[in-house]
N, C-alpha and C. Protein backbone atom coordinates (compact mmCIF):
# COMPACT_ATOMS: atom_id res chain seq x y z
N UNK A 1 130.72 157.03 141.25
CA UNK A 1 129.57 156.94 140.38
C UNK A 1 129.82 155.99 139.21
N UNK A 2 130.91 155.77 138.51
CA UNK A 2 131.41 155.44 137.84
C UNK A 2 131.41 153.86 138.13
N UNK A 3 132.08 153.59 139.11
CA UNK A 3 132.10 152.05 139.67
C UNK A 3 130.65 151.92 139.78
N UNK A 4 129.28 152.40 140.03
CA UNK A 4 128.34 151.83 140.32
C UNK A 4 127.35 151.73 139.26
N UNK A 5 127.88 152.54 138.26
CA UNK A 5 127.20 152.22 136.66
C UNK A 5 128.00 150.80 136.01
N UNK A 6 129.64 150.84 136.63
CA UNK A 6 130.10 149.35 135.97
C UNK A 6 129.19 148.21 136.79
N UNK A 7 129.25 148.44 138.07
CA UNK A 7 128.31 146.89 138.45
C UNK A 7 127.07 147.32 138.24
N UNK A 8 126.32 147.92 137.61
CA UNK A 8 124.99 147.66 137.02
C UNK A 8 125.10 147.01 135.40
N UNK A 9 126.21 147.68 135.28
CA UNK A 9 126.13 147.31 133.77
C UNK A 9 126.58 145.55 133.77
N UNK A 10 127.05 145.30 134.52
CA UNK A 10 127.23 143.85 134.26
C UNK A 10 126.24 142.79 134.53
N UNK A 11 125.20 143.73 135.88
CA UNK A 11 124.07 142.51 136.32
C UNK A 11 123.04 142.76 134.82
N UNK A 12 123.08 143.59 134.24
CA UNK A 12 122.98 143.59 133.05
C UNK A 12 122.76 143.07 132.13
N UNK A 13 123.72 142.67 131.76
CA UNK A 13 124.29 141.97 130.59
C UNK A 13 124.79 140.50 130.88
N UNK A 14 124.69 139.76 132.29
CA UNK A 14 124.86 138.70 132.72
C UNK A 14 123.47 137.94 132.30
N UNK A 15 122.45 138.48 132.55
CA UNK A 15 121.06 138.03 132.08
C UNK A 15 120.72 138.05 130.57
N UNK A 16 121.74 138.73 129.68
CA UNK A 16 121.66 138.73 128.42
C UNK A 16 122.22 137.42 128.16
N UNK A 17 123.30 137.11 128.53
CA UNK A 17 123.94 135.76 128.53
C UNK A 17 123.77 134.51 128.46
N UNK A 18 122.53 134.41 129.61
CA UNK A 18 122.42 133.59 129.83
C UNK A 18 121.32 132.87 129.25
N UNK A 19 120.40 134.01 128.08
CA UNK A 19 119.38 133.98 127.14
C UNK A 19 120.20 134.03 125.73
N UNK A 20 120.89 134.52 125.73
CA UNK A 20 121.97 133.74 124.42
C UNK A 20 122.27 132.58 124.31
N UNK A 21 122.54 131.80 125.43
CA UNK A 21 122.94 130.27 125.85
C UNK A 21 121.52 129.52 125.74
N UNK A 22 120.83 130.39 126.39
CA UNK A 22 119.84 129.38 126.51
C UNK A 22 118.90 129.02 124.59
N UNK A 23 119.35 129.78 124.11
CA UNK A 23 118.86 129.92 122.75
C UNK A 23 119.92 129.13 121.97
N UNK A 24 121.15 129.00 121.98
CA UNK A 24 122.05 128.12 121.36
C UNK A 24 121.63 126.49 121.77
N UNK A 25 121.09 126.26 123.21
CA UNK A 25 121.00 125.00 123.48
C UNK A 25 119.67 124.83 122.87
N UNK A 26 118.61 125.51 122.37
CA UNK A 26 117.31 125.02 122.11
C UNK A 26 117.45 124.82 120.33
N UNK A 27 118.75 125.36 120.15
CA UNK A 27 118.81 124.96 118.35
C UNK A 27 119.27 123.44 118.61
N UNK A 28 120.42 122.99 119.36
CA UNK A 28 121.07 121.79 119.29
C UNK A 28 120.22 120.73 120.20
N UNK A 29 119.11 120.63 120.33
CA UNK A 29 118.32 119.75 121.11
C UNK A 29 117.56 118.82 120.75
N UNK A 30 117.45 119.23 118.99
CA UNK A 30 116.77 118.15 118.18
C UNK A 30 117.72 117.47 117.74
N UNK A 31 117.15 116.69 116.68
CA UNK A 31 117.71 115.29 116.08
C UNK A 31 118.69 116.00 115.15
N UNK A 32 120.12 115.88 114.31
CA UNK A 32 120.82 116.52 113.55
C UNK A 32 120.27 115.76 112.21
N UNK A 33 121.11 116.27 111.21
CA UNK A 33 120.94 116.09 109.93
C UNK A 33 120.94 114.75 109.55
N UNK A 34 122.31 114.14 110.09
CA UNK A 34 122.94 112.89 110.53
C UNK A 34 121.71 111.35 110.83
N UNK A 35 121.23 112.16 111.38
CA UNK A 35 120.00 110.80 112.28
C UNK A 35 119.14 111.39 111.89
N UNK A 36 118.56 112.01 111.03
CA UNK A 36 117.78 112.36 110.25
C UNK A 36 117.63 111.56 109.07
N UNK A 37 118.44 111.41 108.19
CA UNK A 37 119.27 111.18 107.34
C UNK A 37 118.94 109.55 107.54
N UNK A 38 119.42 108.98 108.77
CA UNK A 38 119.88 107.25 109.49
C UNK A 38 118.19 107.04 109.41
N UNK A 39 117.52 107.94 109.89
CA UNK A 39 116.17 107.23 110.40
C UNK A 39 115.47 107.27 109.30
N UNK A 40 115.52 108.33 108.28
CA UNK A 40 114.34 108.11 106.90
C UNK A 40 115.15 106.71 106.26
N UNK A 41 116.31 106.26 106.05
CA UNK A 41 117.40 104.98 105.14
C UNK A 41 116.74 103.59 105.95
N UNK A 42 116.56 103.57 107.60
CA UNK A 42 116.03 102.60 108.41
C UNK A 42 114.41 102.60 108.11
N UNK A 43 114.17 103.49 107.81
CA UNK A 43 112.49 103.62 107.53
C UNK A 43 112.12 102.90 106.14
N UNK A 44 112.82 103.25 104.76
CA UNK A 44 113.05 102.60 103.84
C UNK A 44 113.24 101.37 103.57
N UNK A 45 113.86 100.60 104.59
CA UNK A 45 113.72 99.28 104.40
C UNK A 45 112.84 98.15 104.42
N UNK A 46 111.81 98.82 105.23
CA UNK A 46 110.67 98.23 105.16
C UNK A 46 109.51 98.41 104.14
N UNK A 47 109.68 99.28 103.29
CA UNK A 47 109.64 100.22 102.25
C UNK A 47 109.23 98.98 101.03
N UNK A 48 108.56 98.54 99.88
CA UNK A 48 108.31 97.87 98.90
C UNK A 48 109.55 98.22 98.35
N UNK A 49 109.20 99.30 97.81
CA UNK A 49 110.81 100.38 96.72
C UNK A 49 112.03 99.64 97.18
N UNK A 50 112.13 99.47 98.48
CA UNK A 50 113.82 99.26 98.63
C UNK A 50 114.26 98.16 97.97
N UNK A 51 113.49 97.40 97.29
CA UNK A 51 114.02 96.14 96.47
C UNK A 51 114.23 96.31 95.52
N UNK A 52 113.87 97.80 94.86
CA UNK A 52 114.46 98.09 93.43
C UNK A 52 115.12 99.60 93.63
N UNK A 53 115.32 99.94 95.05
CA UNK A 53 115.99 101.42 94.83
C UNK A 53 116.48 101.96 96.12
N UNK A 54 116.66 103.10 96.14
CA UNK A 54 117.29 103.37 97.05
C UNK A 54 117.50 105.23 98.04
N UNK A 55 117.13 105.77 99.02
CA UNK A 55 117.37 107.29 99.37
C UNK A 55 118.37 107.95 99.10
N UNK A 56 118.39 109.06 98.76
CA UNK A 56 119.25 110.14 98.49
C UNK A 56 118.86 111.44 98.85
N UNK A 57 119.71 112.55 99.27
CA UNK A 57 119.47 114.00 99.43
C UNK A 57 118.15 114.41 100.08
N UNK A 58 118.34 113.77 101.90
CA UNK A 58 117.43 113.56 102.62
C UNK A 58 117.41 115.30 102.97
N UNK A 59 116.71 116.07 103.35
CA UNK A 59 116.20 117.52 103.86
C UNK A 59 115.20 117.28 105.09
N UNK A 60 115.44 117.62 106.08
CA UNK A 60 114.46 118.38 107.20
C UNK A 60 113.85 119.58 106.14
N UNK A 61 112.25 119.42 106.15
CA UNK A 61 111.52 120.51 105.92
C UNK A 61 110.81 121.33 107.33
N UNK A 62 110.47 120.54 108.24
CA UNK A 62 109.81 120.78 109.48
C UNK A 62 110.10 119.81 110.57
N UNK A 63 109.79 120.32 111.73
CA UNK A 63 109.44 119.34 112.93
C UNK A 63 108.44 119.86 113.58
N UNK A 64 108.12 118.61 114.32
CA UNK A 64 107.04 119.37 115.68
C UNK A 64 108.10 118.11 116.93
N UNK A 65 107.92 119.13 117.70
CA UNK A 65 108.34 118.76 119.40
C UNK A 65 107.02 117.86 120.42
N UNK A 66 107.09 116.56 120.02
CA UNK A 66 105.64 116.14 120.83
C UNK A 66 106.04 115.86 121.80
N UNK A 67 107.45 115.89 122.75
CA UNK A 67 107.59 116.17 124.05
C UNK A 67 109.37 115.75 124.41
N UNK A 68 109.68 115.83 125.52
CA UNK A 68 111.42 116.00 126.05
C UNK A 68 112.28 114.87 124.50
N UNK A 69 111.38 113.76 124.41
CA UNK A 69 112.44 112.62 124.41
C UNK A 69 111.60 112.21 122.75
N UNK A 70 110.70 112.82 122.15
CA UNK A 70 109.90 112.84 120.77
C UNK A 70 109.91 113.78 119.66
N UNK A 71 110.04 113.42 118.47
CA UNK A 71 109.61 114.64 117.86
C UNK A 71 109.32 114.14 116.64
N UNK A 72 108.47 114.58 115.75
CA UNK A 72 107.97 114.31 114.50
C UNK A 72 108.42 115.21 113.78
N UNK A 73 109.46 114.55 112.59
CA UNK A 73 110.11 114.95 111.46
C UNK A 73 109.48 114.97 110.19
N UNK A 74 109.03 116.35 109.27
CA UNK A 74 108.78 115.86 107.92
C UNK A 74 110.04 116.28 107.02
N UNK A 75 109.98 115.23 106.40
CA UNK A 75 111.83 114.93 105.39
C UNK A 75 111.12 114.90 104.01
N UNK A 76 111.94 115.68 103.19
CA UNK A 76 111.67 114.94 101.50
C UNK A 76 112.87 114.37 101.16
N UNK A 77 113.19 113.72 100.05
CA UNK A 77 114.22 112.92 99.65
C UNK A 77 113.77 112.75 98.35
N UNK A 78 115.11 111.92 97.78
CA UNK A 78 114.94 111.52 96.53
C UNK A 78 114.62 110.05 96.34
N UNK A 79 114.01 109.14 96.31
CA UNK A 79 113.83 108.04 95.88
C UNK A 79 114.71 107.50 94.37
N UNK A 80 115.59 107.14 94.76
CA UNK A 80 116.00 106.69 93.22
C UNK A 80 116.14 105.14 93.02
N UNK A 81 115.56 105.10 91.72
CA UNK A 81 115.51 103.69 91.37
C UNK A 81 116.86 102.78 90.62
N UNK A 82 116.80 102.13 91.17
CA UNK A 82 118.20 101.09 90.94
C UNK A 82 117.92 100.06 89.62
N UNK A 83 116.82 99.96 90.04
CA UNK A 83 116.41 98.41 88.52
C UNK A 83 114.59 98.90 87.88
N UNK A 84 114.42 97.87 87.78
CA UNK A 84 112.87 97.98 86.87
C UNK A 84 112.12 97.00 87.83
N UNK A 85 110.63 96.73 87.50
CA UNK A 85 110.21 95.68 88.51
C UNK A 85 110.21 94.53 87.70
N UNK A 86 110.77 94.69 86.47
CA UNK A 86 110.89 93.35 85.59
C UNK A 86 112.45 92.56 85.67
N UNK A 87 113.45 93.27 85.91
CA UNK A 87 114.49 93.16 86.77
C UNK A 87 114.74 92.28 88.27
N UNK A 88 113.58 92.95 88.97
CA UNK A 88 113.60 92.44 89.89
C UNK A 88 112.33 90.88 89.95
N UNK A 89 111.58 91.13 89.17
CA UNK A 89 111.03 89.87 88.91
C UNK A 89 111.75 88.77 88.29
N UNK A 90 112.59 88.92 87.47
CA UNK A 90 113.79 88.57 86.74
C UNK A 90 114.28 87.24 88.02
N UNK A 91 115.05 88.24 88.95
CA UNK A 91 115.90 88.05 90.34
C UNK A 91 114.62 86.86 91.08
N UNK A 92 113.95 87.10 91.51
CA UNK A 92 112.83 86.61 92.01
C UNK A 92 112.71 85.13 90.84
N UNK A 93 112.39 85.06 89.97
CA UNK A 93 112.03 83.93 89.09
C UNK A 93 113.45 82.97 89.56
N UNK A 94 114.35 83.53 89.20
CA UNK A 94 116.05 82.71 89.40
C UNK A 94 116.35 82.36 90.60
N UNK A 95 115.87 83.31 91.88
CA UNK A 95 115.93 82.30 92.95
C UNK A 95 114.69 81.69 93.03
N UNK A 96 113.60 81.04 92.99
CA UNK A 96 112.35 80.53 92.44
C UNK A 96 113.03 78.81 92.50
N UNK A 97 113.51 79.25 91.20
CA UNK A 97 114.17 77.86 90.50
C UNK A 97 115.31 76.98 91.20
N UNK A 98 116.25 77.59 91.47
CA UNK A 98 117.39 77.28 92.21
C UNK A 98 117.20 77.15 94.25
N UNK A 99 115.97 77.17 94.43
CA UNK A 99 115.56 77.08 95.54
C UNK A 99 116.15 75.71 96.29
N UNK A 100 116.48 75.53 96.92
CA UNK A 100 117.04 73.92 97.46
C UNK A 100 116.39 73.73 98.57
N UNK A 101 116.58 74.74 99.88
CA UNK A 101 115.85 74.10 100.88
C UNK A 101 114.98 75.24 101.39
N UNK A 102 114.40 74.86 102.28
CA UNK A 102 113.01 75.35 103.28
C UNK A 102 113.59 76.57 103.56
N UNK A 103 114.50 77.23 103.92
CA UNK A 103 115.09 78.63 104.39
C UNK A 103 115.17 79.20 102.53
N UNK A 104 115.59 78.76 101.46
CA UNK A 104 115.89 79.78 100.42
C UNK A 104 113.97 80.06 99.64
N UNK A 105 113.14 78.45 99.61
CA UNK A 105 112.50 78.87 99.34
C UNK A 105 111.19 79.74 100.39
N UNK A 106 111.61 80.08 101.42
CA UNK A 106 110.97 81.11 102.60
C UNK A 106 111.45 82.47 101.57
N UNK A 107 112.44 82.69 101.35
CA UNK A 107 113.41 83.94 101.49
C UNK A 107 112.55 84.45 99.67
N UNK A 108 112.46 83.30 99.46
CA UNK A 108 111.86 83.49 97.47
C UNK A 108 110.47 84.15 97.85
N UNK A 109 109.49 83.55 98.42
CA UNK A 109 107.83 83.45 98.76
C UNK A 109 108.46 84.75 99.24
N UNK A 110 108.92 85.65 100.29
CA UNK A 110 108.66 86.52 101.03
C UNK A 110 109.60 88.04 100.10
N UNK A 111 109.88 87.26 99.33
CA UNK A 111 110.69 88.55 97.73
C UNK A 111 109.12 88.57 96.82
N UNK A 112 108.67 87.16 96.65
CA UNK A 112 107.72 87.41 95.89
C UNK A 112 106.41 88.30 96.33
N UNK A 113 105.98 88.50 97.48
CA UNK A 113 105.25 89.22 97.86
C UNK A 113 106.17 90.47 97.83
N UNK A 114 107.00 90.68 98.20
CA UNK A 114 107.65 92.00 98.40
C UNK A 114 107.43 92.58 96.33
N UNK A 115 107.73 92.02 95.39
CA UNK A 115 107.36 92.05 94.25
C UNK A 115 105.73 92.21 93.94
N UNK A 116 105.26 91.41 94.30
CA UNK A 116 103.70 92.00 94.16
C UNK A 116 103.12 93.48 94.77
N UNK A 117 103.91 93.73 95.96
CA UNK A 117 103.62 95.03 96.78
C UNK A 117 104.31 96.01 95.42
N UNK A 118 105.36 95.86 94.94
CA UNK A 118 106.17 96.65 94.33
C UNK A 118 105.40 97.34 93.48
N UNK A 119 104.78 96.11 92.67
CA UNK A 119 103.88 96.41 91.69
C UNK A 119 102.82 97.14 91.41
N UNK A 120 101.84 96.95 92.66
CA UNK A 120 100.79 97.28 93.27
C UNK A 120 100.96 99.32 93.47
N UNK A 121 102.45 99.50 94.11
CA UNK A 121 102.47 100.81 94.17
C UNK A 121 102.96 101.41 92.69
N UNK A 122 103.28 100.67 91.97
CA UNK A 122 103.99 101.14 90.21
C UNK A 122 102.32 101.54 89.73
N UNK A 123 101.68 100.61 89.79
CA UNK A 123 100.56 101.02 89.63
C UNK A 123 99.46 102.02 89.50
N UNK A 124 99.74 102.16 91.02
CA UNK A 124 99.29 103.57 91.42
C UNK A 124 100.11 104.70 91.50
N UNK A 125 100.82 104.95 91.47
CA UNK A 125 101.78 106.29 91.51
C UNK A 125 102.71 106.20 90.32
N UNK A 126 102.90 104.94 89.56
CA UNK A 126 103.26 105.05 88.03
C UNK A 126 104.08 104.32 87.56
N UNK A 127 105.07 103.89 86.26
CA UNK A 127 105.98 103.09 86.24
C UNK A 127 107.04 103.73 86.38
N UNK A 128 108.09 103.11 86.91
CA UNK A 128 109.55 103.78 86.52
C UNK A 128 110.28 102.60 85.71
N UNK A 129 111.66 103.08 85.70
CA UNK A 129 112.59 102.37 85.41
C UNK A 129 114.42 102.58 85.90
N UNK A 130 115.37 101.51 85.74
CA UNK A 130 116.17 102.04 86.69
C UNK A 130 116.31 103.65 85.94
N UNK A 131 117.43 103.63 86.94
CA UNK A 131 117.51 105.23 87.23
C UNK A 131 116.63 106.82 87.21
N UNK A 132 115.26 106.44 87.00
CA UNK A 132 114.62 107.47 87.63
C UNK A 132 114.44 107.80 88.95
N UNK A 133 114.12 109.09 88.94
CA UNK A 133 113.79 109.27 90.36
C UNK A 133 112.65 109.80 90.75
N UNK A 134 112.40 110.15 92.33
CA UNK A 134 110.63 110.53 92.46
C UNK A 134 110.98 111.40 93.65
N UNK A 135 110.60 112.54 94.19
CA UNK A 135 110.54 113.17 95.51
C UNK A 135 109.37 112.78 96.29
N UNK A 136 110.01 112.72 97.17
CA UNK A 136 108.90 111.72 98.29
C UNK A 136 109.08 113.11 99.64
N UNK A 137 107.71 113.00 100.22
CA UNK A 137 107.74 114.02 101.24
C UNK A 137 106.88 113.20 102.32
N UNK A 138 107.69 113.10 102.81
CA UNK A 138 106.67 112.12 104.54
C UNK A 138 107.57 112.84 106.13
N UNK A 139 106.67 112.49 107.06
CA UNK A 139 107.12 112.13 108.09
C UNK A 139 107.75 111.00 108.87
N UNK A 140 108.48 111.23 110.09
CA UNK A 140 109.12 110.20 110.66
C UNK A 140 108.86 110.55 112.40
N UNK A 141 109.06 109.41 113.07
CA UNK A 141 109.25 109.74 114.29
C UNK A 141 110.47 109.20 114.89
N UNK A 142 111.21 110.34 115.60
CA UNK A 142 112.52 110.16 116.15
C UNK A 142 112.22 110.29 117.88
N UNK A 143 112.71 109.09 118.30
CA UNK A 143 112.83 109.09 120.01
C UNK A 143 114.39 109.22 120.28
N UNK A 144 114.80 110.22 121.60
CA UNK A 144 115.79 110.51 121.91
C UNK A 144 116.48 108.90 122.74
N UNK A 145 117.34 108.45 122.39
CA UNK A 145 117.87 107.59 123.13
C UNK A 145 119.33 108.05 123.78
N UNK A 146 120.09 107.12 124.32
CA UNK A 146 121.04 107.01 125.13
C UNK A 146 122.17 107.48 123.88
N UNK A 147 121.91 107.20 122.70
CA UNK A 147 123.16 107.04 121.40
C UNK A 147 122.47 107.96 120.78
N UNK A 148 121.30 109.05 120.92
CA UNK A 148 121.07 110.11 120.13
C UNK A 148 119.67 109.66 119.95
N UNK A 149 119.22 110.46 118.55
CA UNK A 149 118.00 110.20 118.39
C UNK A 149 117.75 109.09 117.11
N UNK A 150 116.71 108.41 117.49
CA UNK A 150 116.74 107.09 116.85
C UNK A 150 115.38 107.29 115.88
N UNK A 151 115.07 106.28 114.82
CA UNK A 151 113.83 105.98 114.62
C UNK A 151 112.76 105.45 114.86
N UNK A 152 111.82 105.29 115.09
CA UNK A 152 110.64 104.73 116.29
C UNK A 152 109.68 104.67 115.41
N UNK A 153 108.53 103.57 114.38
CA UNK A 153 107.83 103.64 113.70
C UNK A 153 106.14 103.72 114.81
């Protein structure tokens, strides 16, 4: 009797197992902190701000799962500012001047718009100066690749 309560008790608890496992693999299936972290810093660069600042103390607040190999991340962070936009207009005026050929003054024209964008958002959401900071709360989209999960705009 004894032996036939042990092999029940194991077909048992073999099915418990295998719903323990299966629950450990559905935590580790998203994107980690790591590439979390990589994809809001890659997202930033295209960013106006990144010419006067820079991410810090990125957080997963949420995700949604939009399918095997997708998922939409909302992250807050810190935005912190490195210079002023008079600083960076500063930078902008000096290569301006010292421009020599067709590649530096491309690289000036395409800072100077990046400076007008700058402005445009100081504007509306306010002035800073270096070292303030701002909490920013957005989403991202991460696609699973071959090297993990990546950023995908």
């Amino acid at each position: 009797m004894q032996r036939i309560n042990r092999f029940f008790a194991f077909f048992l608890i073999l099915p418990s197992l295998a719903l323990l496992s299966a629950c450990d693999d559905a935590t580790t299936e998203g994107p980690t902190g790591d590439e979390i972290t990589t994809a809001v810093i890659e997202r930033f660069r295209d960013d106006p701000y990144a010419k006067v600042g820079h991410v810090e103390n990125v957080t997963k607040t949420n995700s949604i799962k939009e399918a095997n190999d997708e998922t939409t991340v909302m992250v807050r962070y810190e935005l912190v500012f490195d210079r002023s936009i008079a600083d960076f207009a500063d930078d902008v005026t000096e290569k301006g001047k010292s421009a020599g050929d067709l590649d530096t003054v491309g690289n000036t024209v395409s800072e100077a718009i990046d400076l007008v964008k700058t402005k445009m958002l100081a504007l509306k959401e306010g002035d800073f100066k270096a070292g303030d900071r701002r909490i920013v709360e957005s989403e991202i989209r991460l696609v699973k690749s071959e090297k993990g999960w990546i950023y995908r705009p």
